[in-house]
Protein backbone atom coordinates (compact mmCIF):
# COMPACT_ATOMS: atom_id res chain seq x y z
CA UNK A 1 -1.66 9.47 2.00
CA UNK A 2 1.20 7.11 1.05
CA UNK A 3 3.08 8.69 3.41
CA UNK A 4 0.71 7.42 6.29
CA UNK A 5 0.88 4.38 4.46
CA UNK A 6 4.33 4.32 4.66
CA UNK A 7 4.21 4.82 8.68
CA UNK A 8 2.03 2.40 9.55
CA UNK A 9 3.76 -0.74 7.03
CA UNK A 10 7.45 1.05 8.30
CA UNK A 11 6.25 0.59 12.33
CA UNK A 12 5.10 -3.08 11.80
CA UNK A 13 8.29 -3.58 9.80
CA UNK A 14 10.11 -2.33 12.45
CA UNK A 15 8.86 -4.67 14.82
CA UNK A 16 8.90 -7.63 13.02
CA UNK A 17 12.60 -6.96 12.09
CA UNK A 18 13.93 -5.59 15.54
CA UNK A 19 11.25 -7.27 17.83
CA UNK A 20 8.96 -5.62 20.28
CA UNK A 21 5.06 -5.91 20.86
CA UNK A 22 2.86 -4.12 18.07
CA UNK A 23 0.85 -1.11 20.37
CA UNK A 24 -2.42 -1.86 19.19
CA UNK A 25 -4.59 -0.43 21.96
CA UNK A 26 -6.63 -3.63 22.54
CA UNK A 27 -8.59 -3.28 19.06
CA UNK A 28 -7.09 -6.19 17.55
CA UNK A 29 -4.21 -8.87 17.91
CA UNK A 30 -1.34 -7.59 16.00
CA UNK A 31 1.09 -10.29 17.58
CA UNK A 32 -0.60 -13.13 16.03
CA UNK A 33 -1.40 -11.57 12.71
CA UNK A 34 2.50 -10.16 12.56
CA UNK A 35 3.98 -13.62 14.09
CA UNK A 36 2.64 -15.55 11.81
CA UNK A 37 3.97 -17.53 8.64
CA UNK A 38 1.58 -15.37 6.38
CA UNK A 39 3.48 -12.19 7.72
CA UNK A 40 6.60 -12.63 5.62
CA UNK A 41 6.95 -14.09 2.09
CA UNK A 42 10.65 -16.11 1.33
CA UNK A 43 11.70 -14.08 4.69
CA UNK A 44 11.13 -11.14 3.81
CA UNK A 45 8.49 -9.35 6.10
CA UNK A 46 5.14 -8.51 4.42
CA UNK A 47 5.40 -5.06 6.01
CA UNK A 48 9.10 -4.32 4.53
CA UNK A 49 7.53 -4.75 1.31
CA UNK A 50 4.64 -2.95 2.27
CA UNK A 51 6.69 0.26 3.37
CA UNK A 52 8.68 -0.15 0.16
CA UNK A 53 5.47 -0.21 -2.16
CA UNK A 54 4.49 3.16 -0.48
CA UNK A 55 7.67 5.00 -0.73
CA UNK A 56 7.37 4.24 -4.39
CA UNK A 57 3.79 5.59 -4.37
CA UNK A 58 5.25 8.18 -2.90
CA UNK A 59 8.16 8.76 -5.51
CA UNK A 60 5.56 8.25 -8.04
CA UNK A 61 3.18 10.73 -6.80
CA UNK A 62 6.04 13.67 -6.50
CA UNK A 63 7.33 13.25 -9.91
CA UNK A 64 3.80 13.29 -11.27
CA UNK A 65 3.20 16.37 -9.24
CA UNK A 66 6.63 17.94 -10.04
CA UNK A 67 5.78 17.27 -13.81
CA UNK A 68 4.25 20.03 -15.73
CA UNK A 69 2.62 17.18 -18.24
CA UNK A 70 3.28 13.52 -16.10
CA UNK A 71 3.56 10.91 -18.64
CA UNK A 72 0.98 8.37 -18.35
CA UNK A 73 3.62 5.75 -17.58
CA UNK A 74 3.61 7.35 -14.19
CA UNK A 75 -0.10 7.08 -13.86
CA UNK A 76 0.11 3.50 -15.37
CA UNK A 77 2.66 2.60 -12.44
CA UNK A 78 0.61 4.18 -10.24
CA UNK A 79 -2.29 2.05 -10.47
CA UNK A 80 -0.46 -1.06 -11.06
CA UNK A 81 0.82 -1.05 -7.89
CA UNK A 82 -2.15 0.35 -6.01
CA UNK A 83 -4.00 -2.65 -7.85
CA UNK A 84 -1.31 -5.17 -6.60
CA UNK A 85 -1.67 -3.84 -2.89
CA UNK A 86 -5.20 -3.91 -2.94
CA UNK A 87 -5.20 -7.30 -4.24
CA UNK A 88 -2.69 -8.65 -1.82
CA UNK A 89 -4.78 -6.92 0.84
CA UNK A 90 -7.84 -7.97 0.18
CA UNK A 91 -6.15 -11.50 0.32
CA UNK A 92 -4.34 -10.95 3.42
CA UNK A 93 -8.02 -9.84 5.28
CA UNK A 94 -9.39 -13.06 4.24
CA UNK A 95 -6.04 -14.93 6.39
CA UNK A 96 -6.82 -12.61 9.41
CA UNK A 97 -10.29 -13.44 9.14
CA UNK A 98 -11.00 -16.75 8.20
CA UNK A 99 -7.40 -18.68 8.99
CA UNK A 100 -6.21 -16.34 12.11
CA UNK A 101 -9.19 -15.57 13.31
CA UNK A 102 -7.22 -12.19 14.35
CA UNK A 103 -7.32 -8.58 13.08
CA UNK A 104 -4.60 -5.85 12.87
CA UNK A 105 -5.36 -2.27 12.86
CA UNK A 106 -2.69 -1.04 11.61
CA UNK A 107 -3.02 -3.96 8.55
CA UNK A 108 -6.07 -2.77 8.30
CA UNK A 109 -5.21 0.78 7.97
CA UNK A 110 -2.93 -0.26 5.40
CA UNK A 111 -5.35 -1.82 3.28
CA UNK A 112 -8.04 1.04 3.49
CA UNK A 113 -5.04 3.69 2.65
CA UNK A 114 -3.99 1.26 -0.27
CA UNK A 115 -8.23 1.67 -1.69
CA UNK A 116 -7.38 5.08 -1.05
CA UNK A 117 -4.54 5.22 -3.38
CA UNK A 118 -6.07 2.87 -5.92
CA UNK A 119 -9.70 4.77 -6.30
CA UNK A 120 -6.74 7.89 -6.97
CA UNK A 121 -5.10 6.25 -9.19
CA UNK A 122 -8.12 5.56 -10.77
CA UNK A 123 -9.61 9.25 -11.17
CA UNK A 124 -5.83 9.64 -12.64
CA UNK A 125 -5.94 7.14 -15.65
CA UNK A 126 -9.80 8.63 -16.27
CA UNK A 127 -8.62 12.14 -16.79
CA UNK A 128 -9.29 12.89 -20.02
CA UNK A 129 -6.98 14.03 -22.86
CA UNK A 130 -8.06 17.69 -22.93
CA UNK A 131 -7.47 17.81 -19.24
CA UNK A 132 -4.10 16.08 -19.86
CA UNK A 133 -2.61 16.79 -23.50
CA UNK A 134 0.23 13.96 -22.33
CA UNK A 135 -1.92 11.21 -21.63
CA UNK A 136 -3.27 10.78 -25.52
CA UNK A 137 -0.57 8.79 -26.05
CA UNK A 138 0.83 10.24 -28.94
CA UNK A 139 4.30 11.92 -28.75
């Protein structure tokens, strides 16, 4: 799933970094929502960092899976960034919606893949310590 997340935050970095027109199918105005000055933070576009909080996720996700006991530090990361991206785009909805008055799919898509990722994170930290002798916390 953070893969996915991953292509759709990569494709609108893409555009916003190499120009180009945002395929959105008529569902939604992606040029306004990726044009304007809420789409990049100190000039860095929002979907760079996007695609760069999902390869993490992704990282994350194979070493916990590559793991025979993950530590819970993984899991911890895990949902701290899931929590920040849900956060951020629960925020960002309320720009498109109430300040642009515009809607991206694909932003969208990002922010119902980042739930995704957080509600997993979630059922990760709840795991209890018989399931997972490494997340009691002692050594």
């Amino acid at each position: 799933m953070g893969g996915l997340g991953f292509l759709d935050a990569g494709y609108l970095a893409w555009i916003k970094l190499f120009g180009g027109t945002a395929v959105c199918a008529g569902i939604g105005d992606c040029e306004t929502v990726n044009n304007s000055i809420y789409a990049e933070i100190g000039g860095v576009p929002i979907a760079l960092l996007g695609a760069g909080a999902y390869l993490l996720l992704v990282l994350i996700a194979a070493m916990m899976l590559r793991s025979r006991e993950p530590s819970e530090n993984l899991g911890l990361a895990f949902f701290g960034i899931t929590l920040v991206g849900v956060l951020y785009s629960a925020y960002l909805t309320y720009i498109e919606l109430a300040v642009l008055h515009a809607v991206c799919p694909f932003c969208v898509t990002s922010a119902v893949i980042m739930i995704l990722l957080w509600g997993i994170s979630l059922l990760i930290l709840r795991r209890s310590p018989d399931e997972n002798p490494d997340m009691t916390g002692g050594a």
